[in-house]
PDB file of N, CA and C in Angstrom:
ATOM      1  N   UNK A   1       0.856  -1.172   0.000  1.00  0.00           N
ATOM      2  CA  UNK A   1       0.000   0.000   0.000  1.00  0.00           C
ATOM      3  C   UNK A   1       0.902   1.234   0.000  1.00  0.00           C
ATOM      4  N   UNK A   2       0.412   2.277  -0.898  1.00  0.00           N
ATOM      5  CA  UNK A   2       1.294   3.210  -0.983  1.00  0.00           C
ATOM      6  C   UNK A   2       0.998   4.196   0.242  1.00  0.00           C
ATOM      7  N   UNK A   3       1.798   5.333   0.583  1.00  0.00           N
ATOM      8  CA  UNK A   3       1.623   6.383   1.595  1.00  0.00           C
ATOM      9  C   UNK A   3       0.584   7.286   1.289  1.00  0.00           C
ATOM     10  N   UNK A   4       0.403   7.098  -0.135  1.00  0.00           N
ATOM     11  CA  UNK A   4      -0.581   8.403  -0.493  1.00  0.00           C
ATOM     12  C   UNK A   4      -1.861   7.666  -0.260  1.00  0.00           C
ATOM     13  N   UNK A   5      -2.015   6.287  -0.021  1.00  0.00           N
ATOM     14  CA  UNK A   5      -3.404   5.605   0.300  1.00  0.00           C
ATOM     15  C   UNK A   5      -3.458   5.302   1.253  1.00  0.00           C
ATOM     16  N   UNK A   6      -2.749   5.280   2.469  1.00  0.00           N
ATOM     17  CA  UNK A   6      -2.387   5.408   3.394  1.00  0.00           C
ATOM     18  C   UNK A   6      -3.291   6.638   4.266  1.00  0.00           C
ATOM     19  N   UNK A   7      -2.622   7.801   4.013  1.00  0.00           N
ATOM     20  CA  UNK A   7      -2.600   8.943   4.174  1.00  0.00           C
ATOM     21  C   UNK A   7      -4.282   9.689   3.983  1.00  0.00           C
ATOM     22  N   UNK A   8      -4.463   8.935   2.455  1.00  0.00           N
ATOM     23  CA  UNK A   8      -5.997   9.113   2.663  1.00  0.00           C
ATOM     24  C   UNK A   8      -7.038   8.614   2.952  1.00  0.00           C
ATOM     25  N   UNK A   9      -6.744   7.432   3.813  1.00  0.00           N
ATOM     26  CA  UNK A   9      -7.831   6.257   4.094  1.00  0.00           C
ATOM     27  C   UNK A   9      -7.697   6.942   5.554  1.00  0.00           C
ATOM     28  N   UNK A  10      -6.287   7.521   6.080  1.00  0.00           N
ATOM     29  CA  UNK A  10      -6.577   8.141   7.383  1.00  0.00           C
ATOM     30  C   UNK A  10      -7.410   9.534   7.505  1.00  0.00           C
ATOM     31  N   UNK A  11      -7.431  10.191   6.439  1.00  0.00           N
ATOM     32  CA  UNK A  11      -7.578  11.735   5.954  1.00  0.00           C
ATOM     33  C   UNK A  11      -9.342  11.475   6.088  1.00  0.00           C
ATOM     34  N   UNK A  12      -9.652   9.960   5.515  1.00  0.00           N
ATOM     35  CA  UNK A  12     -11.083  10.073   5.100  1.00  0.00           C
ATOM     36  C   UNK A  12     -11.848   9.616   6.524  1.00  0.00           C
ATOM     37  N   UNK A  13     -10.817   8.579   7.552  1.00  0.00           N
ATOM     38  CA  UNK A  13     -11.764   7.994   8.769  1.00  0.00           C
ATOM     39  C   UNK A  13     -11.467   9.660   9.723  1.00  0.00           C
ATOM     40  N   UNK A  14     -10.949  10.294   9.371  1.00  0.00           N
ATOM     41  CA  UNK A  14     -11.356  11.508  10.594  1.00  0.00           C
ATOM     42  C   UNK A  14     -12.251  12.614   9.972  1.00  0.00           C
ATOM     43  N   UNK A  15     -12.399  12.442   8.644  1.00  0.00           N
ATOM     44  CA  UNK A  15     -13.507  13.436   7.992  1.00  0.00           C
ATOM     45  C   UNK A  15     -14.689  12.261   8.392  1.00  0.00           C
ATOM     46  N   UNK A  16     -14.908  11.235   8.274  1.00  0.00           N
ATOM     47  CA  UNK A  16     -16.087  10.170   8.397  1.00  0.00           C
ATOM     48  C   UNK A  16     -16.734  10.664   9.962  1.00  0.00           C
ATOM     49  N   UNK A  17     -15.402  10.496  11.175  1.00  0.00           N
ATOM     50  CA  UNK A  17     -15.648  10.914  12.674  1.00  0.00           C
ATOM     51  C   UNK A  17     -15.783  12.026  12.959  1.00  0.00           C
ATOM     52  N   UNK A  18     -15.785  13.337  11.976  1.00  0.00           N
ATOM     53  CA  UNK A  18     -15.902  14.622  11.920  1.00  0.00           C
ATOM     54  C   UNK A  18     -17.645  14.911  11.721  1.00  0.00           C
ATOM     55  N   UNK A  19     -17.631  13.869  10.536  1.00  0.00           N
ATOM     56  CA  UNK A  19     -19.136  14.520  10.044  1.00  0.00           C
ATOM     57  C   UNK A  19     -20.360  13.700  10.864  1.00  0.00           C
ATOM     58  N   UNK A  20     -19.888  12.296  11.773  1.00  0.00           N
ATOM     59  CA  UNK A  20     -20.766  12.121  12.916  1.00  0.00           C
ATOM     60  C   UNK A  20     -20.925  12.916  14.086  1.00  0.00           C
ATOM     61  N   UNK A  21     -19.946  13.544  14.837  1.00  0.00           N
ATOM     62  CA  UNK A  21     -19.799  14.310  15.488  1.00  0.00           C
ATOM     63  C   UNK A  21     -20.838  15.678  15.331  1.00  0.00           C
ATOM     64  N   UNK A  22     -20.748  16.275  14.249  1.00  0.00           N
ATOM     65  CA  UNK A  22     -21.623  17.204  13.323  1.00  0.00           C
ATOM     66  C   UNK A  22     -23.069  16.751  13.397  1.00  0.00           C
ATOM     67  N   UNK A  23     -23.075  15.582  12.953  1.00  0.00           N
ATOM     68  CA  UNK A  23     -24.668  15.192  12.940  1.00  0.00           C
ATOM     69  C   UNK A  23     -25.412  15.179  14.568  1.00  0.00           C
ATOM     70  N   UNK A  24     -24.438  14.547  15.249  1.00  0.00           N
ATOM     71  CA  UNK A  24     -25.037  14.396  16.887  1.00  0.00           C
ATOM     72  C   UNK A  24     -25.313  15.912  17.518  1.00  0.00           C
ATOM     73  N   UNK A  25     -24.221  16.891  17.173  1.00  0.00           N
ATOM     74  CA  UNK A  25     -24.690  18.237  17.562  1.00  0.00           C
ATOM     75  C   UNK A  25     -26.138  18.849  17.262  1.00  0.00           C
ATOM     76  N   UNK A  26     -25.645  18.708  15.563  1.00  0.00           N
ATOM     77  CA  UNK A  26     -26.967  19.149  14.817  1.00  0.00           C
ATOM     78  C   UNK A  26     -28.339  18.720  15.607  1.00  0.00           C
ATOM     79  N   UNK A  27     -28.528  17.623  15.560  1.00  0.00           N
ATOM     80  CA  UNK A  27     -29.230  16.744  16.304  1.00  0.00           C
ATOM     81  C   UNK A  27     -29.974  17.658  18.127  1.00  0.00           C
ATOM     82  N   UNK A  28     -28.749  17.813  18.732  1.00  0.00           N
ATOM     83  CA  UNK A  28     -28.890  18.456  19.838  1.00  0.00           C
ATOM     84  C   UNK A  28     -29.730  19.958  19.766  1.00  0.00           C
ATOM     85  N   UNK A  29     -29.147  21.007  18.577  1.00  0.00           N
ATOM     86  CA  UNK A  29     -29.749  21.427  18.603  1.00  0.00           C
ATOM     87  C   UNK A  29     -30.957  21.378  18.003  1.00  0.00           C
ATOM     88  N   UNK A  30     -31.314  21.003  17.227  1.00  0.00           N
ATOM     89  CA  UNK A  30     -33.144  20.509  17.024  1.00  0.00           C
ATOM     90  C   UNK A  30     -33.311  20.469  17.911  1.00  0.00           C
ATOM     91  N   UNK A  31     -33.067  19.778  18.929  1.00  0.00           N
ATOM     92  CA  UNK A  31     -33.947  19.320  19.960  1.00  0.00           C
ATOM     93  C   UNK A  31     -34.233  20.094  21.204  1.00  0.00           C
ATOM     94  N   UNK A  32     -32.835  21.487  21.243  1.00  0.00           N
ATOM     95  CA  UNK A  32     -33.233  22.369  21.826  1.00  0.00           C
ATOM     96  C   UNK A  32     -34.000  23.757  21.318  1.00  0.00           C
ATOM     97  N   UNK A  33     -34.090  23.293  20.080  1.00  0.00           N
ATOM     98  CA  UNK A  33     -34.326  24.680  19.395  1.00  0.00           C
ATOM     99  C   UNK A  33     -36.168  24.564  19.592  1.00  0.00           C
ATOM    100  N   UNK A  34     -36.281  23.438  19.683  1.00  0.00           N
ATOM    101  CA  UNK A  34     -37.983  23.179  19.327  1.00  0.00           C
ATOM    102  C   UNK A  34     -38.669  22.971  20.801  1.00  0.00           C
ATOM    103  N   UNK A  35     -37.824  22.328  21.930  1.00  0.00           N
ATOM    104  CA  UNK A  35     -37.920  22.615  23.220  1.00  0.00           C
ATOM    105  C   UNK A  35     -38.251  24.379  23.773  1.00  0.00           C
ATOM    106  N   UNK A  36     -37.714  25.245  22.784  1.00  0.00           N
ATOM    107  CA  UNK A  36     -37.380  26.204  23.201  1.00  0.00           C
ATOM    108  C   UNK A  36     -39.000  27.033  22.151  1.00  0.00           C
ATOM    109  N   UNK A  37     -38.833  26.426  21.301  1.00  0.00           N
ATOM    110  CA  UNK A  37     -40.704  26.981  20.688  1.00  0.00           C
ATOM    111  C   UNK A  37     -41.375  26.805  21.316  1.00  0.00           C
ATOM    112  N   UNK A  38     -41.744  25.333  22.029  1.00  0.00           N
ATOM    113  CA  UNK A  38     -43.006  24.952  22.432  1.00  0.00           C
ATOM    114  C   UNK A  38     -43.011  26.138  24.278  1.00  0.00           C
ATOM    115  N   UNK A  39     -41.739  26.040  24.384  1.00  0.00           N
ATOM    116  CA  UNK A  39     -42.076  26.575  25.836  1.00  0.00           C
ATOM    117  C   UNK A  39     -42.015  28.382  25.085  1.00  0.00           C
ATOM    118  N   UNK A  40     -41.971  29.052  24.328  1.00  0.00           N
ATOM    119  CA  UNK A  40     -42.598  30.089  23.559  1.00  0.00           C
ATOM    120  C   UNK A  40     -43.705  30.512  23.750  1.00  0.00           C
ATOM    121  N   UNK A  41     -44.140  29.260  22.828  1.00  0.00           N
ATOM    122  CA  UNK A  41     -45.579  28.915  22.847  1.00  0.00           C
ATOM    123  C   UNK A  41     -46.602  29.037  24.099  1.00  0.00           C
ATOM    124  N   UNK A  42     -46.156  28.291  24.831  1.00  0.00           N
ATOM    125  CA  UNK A  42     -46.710  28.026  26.106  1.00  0.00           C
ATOM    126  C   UNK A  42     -46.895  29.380  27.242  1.00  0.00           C
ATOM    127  N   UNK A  43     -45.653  30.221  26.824  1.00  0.00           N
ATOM    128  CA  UNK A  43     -45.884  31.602  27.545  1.00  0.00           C
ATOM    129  C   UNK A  43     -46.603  32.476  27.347  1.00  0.00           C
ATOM    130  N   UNK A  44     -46.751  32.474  25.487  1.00  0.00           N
ATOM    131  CA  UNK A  44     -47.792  33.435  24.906  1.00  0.00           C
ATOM    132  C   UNK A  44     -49.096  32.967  25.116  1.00  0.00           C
ATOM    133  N   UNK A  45     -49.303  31.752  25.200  1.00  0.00           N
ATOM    134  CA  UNK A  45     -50.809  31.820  25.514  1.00  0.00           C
ATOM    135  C   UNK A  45     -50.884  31.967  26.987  1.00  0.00           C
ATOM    136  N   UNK A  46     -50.320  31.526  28.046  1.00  0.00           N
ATOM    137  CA  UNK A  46     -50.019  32.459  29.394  1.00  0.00           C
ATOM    138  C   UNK A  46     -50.398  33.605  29.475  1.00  0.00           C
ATOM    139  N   UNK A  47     -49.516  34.177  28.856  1.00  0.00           N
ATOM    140  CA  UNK A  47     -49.648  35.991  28.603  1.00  0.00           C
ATOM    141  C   UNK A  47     -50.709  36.381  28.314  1.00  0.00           C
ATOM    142  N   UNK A  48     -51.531  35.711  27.408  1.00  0.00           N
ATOM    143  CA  UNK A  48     -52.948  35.830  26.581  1.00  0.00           C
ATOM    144  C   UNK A  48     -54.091  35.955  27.572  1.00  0.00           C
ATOM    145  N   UNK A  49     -53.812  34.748  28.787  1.00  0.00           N
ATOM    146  CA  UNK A  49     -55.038  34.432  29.482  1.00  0.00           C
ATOM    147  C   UNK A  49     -55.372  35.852  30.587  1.00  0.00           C
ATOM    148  N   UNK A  50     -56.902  35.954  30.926  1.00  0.00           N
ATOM    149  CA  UNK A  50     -56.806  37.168  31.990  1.00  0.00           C
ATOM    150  C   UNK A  50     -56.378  36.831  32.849  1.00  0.00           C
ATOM    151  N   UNK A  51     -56.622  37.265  34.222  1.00  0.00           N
ATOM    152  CA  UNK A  51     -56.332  37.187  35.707  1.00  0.00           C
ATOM    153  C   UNK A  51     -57.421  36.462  35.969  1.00  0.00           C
ATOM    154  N   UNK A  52     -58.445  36.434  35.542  1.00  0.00           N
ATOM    155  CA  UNK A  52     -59.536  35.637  36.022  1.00  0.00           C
ATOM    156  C   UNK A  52     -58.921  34.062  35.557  1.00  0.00           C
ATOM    157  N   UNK A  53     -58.797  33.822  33.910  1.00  0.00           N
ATOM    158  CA  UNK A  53     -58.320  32.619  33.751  1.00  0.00           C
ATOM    159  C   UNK A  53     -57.293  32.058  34.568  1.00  0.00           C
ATOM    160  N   UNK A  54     -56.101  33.106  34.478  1.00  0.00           N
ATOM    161  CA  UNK A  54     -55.235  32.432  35.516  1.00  0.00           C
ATOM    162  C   UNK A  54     -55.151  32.046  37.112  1.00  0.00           C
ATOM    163  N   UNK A  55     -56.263  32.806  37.332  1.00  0.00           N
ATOM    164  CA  UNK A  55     -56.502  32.554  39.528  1.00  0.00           C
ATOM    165  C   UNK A  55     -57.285  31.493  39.025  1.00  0.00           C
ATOM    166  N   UNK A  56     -57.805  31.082  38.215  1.00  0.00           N
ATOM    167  CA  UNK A  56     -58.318  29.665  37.932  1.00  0.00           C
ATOM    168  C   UNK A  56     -57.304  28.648  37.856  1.00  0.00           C
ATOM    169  N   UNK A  57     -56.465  28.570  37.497  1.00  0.00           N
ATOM    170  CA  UNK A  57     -55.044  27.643  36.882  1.00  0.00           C
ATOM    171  C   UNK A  57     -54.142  28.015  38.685  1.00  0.00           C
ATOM    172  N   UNK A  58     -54.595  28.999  39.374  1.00  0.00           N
ATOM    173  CA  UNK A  58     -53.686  28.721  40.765  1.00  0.00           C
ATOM    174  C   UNK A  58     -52.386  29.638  40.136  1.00  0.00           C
ATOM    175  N   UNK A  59     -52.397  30.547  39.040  1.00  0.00           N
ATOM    176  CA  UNK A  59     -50.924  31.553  38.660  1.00  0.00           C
ATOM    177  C   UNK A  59     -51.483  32.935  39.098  1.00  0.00           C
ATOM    178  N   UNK A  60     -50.636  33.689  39.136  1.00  0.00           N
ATOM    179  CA  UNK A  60     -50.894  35.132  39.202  1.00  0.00           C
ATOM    180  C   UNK A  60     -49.992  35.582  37.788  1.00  0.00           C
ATOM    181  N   UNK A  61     -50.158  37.030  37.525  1.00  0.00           N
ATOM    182  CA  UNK A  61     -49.688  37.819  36.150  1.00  0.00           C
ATOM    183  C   UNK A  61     -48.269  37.354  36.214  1.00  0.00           C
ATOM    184  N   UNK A  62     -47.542  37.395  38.009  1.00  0.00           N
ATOM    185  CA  UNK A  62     -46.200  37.889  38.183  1.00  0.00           C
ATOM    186  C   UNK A  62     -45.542  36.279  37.814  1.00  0.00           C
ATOM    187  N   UNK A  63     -46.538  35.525  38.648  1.00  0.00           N
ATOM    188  CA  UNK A  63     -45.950  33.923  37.773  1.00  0.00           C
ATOM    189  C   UNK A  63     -45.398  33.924  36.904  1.00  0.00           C
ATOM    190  N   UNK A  64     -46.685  34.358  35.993  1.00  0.00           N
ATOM    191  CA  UNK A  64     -45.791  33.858  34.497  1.00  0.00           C
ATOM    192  C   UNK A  64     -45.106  34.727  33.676  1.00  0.00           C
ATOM    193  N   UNK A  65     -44.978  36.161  34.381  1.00  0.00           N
ATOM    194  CA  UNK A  65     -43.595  36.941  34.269  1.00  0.00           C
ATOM    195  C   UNK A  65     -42.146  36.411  34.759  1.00  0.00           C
ATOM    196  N   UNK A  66     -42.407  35.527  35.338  1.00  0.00           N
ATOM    197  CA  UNK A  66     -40.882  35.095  36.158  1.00  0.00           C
ATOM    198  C   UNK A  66     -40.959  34.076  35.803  1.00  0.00           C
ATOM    199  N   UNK A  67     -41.768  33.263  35.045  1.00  0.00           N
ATOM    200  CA  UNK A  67     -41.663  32.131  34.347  1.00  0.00           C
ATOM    201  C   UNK A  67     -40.361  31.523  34.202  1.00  0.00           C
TER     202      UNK A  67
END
């Protein structure tokens, strides 16, 4: 085996362990990025509800300001 095939069979298993590495991040963030909508989500309709809805639910305004 020559050095230059050598060289790139090593060149290619750390680009291979590079671009898994990449995917598992990627991965991470999806999963915080959409964690991070739904609880968005979840504040604006908070925000939405009156004081009446919410002394129903057991929150006050300042609750779900300090959310």
């Amino acid at each position: 085996m020559s050095i230059r095939k050598l060289i790139l069979g090593m060149m290619l298993g750390a680009m291979h362990a590079g671009a898994h590495k990449v995917r598992a991040v990627a991965r991470r963030l999806d999963g915080w990025l959409e964690r991070r909508r739904l609880a968005a989500a979840a504040m604006r309709e908070l925000a939405a509800m009156s004081d009446f809805e919410l002394r129903d639910i057991r929150l006050s305004r300042y609750d779900v300001e300090h959310l």
